[in-house]
N, C-alpha and C. Protein backbone atom coordinates (compact mmCIF):
# COMPACT_ATOMS: atom_id res chain seq x y z
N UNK A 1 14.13 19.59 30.16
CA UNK A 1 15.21 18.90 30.82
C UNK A 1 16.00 19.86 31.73
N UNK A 2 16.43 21.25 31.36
CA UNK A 2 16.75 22.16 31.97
C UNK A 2 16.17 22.39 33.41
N UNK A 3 15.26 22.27 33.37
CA UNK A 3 14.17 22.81 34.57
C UNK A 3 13.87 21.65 35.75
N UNK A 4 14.37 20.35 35.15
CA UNK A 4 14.30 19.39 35.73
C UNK A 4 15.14 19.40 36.49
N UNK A 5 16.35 19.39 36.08
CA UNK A 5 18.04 19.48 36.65
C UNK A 5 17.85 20.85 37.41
N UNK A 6 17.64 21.95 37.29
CA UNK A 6 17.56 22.96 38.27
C UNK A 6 16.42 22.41 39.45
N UNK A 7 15.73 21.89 39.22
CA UNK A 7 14.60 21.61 40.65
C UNK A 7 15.85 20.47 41.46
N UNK A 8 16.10 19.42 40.38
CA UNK A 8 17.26 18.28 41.08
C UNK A 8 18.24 19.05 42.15
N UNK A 9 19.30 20.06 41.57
CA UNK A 9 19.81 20.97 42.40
C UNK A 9 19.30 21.52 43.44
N UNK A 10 18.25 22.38 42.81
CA UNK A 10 17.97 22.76 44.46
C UNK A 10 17.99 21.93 45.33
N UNK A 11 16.48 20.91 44.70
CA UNK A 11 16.14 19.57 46.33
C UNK A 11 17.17 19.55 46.89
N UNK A 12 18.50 19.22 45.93
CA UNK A 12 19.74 18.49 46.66
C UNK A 12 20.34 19.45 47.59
N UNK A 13 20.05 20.87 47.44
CA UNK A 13 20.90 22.12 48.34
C UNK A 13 19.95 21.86 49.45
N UNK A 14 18.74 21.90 49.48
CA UNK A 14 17.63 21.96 50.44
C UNK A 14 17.89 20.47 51.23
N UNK A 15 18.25 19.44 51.03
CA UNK A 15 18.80 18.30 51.53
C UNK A 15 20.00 18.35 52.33
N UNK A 16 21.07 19.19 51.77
CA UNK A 16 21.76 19.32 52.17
C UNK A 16 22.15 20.17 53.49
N UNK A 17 21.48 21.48 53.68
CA UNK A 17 21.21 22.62 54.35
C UNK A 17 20.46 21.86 56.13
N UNK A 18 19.44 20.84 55.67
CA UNK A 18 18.51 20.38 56.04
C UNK A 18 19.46 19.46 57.15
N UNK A 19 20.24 18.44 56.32
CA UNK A 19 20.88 17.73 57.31
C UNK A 19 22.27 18.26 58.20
N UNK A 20 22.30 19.75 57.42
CA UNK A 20 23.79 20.41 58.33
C UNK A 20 22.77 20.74 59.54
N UNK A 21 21.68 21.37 59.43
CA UNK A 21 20.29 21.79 60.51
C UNK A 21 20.48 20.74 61.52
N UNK A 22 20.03 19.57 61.10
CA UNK A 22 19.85 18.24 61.86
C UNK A 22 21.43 18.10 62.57
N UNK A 23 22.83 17.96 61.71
CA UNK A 23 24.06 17.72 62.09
C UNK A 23 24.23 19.05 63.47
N UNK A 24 24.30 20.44 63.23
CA UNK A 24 24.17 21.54 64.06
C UNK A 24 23.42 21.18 65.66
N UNK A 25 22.25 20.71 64.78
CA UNK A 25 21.38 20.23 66.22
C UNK A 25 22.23 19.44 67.48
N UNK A 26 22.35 18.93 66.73
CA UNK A 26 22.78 17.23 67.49
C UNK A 26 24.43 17.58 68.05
N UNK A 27 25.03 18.60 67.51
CA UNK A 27 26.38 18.77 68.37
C UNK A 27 26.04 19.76 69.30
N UNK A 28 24.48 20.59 69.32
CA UNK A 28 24.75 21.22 70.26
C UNK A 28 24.34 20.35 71.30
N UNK A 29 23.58 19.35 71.48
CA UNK A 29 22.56 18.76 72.26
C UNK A 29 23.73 18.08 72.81
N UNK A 30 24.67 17.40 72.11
CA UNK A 30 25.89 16.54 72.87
C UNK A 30 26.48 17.71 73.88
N UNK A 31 26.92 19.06 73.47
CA UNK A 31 27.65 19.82 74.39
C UNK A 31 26.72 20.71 75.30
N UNK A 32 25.45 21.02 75.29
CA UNK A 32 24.58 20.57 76.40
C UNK A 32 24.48 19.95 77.44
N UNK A 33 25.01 18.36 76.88
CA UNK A 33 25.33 17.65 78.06
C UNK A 33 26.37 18.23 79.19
N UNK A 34 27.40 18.66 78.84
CA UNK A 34 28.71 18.93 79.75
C UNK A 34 28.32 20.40 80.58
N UNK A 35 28.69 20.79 81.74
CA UNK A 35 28.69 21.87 82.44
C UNK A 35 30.36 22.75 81.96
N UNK A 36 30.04 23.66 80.84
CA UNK A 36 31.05 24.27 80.64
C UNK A 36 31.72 24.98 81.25
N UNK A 37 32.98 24.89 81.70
CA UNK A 37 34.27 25.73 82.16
C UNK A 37 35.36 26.04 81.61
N UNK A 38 35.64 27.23 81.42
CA UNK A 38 37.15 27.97 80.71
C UNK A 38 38.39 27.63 81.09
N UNK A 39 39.38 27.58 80.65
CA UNK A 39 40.42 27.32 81.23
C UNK A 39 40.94 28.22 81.76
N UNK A 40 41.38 27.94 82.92
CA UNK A 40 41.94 29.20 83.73
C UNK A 40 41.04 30.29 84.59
N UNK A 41 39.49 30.38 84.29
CA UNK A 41 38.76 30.77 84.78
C UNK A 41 37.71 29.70 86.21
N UNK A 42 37.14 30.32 86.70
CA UNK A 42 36.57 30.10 87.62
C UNK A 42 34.92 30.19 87.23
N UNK A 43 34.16 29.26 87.83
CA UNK A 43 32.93 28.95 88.17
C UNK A 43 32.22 28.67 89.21
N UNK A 44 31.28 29.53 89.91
CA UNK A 44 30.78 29.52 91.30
C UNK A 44 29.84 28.76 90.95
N UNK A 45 29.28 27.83 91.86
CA UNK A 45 27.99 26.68 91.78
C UNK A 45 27.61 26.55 93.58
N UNK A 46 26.48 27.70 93.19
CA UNK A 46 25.50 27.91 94.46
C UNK A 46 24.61 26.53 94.86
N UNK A 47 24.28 25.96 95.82
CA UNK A 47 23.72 24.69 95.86
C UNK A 47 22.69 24.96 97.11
N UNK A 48 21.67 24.18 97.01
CA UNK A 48 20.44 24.29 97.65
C UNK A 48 20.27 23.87 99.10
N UNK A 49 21.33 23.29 99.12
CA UNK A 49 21.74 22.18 100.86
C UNK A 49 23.10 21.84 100.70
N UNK A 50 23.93 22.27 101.95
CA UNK A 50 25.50 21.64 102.55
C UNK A 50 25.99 20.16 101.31
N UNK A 51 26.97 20.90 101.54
CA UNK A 51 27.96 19.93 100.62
C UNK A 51 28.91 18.95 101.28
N UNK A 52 29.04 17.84 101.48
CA UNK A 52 29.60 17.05 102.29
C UNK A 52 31.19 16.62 101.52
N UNK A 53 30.85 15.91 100.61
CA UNK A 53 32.19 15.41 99.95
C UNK A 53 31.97 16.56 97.99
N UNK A 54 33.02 16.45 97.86
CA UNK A 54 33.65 16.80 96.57
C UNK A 54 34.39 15.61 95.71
N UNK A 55 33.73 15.23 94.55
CA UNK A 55 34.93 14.38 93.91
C UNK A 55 34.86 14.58 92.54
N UNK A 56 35.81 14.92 91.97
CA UNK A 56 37.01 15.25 90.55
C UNK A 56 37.17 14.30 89.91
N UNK A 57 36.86 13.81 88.90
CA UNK A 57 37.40 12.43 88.16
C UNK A 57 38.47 12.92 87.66
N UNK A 58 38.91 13.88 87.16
CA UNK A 58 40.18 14.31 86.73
C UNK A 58 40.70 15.76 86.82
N UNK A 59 41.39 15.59 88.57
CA UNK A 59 41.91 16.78 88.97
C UNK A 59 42.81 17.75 88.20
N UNK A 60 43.17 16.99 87.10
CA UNK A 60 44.39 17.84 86.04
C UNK A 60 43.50 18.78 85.04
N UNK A 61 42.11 18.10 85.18
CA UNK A 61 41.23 19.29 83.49
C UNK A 61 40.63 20.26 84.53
N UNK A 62 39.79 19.95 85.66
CA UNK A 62 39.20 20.94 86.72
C UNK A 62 39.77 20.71 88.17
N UNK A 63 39.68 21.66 88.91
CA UNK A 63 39.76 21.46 90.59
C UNK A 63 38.24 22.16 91.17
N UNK A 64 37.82 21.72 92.12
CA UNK A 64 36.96 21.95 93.02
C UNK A 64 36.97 22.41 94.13
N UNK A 65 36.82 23.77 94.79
CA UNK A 65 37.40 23.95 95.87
C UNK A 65 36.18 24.39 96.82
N UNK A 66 35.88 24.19 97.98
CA UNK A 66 34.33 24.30 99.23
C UNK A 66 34.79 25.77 99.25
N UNK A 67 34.05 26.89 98.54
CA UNK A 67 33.92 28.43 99.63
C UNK A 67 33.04 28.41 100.76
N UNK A 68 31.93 27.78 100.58
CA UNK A 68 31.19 27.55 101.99
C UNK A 68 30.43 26.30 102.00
N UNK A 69 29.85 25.97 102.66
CA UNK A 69 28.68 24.92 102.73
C UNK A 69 28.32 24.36 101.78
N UNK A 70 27.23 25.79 100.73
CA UNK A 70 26.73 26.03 99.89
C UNK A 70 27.01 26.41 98.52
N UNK A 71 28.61 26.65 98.63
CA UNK A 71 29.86 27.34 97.55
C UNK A 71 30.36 26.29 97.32
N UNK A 72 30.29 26.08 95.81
CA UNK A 72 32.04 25.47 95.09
C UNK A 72 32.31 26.34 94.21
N UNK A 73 33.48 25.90 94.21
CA UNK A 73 33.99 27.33 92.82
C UNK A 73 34.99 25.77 92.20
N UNK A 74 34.44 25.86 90.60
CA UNK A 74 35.06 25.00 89.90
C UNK A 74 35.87 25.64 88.66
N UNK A 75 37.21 25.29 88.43
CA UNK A 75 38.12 25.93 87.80
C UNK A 75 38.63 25.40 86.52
N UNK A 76 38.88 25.56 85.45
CA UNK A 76 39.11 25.14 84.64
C UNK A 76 40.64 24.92 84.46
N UNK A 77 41.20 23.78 84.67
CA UNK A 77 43.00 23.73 84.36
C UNK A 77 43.60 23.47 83.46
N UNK A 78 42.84 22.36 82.71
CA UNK A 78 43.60 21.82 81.01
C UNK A 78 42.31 21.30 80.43
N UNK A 79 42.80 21.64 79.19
CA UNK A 79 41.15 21.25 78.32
C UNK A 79 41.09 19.72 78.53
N UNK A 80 39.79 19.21 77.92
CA UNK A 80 39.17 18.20 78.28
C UNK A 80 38.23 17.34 78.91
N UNK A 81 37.67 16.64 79.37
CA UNK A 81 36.54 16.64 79.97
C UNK A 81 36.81 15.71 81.43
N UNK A 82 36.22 15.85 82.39
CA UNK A 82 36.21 15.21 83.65
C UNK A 82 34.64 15.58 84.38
N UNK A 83 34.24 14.90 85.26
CA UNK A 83 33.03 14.91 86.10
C UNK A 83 33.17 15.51 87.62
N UNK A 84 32.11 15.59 87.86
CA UNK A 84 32.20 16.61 89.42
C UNK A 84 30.97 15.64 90.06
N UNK A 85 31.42 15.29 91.06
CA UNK A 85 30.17 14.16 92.06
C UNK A 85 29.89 15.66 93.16
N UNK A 86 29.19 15.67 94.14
CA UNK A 86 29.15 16.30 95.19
C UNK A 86 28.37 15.27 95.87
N UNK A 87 28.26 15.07 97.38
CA UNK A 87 27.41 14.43 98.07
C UNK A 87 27.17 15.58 98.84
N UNK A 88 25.64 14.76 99.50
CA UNK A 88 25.48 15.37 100.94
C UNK A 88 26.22 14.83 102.13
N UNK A 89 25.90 14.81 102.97
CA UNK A 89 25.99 14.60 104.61
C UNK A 89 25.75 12.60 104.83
N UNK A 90 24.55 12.71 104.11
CA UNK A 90 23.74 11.14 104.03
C UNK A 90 24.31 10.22 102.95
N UNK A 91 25.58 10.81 101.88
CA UNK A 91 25.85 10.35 101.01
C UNK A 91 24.98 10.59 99.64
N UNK A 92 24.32 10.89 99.70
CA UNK A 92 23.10 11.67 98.07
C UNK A 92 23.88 12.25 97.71
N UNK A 93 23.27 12.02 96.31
CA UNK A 93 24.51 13.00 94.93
C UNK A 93 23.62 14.19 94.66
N UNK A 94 24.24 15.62 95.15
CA UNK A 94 23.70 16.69 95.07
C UNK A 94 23.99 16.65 93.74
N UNK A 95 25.26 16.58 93.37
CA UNK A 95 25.28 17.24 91.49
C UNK A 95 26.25 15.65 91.26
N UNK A 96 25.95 15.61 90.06
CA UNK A 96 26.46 14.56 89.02
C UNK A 96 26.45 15.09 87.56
N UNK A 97 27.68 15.70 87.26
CA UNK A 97 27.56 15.93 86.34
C UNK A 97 28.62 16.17 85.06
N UNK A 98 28.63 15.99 83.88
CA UNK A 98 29.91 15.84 83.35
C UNK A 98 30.72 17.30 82.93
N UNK A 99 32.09 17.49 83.14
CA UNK A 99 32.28 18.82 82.63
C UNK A 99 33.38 18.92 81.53
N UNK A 100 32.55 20.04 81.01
CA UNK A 100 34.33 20.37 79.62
C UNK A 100 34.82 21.58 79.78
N UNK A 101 36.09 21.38 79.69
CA UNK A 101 37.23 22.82 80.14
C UNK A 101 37.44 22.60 78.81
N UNK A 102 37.22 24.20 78.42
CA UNK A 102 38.00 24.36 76.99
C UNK A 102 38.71 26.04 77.15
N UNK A 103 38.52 26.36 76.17
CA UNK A 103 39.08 27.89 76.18
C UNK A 103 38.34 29.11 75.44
N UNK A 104 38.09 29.94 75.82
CA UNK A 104 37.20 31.12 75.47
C UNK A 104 37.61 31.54 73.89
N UNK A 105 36.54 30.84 72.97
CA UNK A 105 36.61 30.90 71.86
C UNK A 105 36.70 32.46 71.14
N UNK A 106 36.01 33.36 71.76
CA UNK A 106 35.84 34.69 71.43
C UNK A 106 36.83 35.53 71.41
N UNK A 107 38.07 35.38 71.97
CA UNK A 107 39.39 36.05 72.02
C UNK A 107 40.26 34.97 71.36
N UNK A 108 40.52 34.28 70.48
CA UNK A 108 41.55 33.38 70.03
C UNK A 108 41.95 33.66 68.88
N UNK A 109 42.78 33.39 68.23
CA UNK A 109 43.10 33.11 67.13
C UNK A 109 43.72 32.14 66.58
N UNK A 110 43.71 31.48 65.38
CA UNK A 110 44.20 30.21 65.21
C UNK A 110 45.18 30.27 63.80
N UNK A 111 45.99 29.84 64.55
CA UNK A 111 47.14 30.23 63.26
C UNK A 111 47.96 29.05 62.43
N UNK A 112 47.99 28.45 61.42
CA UNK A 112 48.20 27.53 60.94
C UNK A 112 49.11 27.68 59.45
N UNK A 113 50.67 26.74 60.46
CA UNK A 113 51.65 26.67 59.29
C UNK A 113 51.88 25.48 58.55
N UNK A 114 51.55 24.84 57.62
CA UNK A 114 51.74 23.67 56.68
C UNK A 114 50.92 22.42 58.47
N UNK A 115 51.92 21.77 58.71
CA UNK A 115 51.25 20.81 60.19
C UNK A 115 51.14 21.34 61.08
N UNK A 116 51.82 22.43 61.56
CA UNK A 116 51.55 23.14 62.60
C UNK A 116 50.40 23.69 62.92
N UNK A 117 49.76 23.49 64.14
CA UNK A 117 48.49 24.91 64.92
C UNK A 117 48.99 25.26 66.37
N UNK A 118 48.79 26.56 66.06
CA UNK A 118 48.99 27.56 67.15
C UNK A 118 47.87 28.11 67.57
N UNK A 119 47.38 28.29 68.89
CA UNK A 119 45.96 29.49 69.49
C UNK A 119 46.88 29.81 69.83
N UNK A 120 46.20 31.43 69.62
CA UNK A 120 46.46 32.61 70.86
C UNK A 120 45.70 32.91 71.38
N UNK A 121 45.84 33.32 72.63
CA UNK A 121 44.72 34.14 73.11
C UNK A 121 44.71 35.17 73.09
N UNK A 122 43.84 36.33 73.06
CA UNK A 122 44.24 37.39 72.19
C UNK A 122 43.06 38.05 73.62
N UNK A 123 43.43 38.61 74.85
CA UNK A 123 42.74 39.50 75.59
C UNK A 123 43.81 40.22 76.46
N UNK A 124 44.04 41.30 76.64
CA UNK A 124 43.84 42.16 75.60
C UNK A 124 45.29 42.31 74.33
N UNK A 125 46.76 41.08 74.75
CA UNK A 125 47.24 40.86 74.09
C UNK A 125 47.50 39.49 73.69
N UNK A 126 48.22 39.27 72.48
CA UNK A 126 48.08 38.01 71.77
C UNK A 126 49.11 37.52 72.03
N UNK A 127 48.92 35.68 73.18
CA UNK A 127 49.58 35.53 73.49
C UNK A 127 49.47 33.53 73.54
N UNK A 128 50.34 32.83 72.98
CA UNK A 128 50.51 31.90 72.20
C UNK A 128 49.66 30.72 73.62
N UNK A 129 48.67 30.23 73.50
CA UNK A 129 48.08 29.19 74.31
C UNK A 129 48.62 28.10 73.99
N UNK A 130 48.24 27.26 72.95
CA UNK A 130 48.66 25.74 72.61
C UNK A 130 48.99 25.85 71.50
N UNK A 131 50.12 24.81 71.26
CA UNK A 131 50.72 24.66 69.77
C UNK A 131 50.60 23.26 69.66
N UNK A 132 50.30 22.35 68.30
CA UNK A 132 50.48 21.01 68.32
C UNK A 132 50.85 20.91 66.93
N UNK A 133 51.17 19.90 66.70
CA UNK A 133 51.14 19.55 65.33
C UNK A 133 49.99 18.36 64.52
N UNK A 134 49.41 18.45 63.42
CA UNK A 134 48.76 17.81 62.81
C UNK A 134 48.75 16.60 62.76
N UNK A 135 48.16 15.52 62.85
CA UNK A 135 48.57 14.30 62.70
C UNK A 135 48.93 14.14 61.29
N UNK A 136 49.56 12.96 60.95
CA UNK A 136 49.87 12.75 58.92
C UNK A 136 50.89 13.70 58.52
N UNK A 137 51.67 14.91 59.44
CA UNK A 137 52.18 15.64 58.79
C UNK A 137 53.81 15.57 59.56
């Protein structure tokens, strides 16, 4: 009976492990989708043929600005997600695509009092990004 219940356990860890694998997968494949941008940082997007129009679904998370023809430089302003159209000349959608502004996870820190959260950003000093409070609290 012992030996039974230890195989039961495992399966169930190996089940478990298995579907965080599968869960892991599947959030990266969703954020895949989005063309990532930092907040506050800049992104050059070299393009293969002249750029005619520019359009922002939401000028407040990114801006888009023409360096040349062939240049956009897309910027990250407030987290969240918004889309970037480009046309050509003829009206064709050079890029269609969705984007997420977030913030450079690798320098942060996250600091948490009872409801409160605080980031910092921490390059090369630590310096308070967003504060919110918890919902329920």
């Amino acid at each position: 009976m012992g030996r039974d219940r230890i195989f039961a356990v495992g399966a169930f860890k190996l089940a478990a492990a298995a579907f965080a694998a599968v869960s892991v997968a599947g959030a990266a494949t969703a954020q895949e989708q989005f063309m990532r941008v930092y907040m506050d940082h800049a992104r050059v997007l070299k393009l293969d043929r002249p750029v005619s129009k520019v359009i922002i679904g939401n000028a407040k998370v990114a801006d888009a600005t023409v360096a040349d023809a062939k240049t956009i430089v897309l910027t990250g302003r407030s987290f969240g997600t918004t889309n970037l159209v480009l046309l050509d000349a003829d009206g064709n959608a050079i890029v269609d695509e969705r984007i997420l502004v977030s913030i450079d996870e690798g320098n942060t820190v996250r600091v948490f009092r009872q409801t409160d959260r605080s980031v910092l950003s921490c390059t090369p000093n630590c310096e308070e990004h967003a504060t919110s409070a918890q919902p329920g609290g």
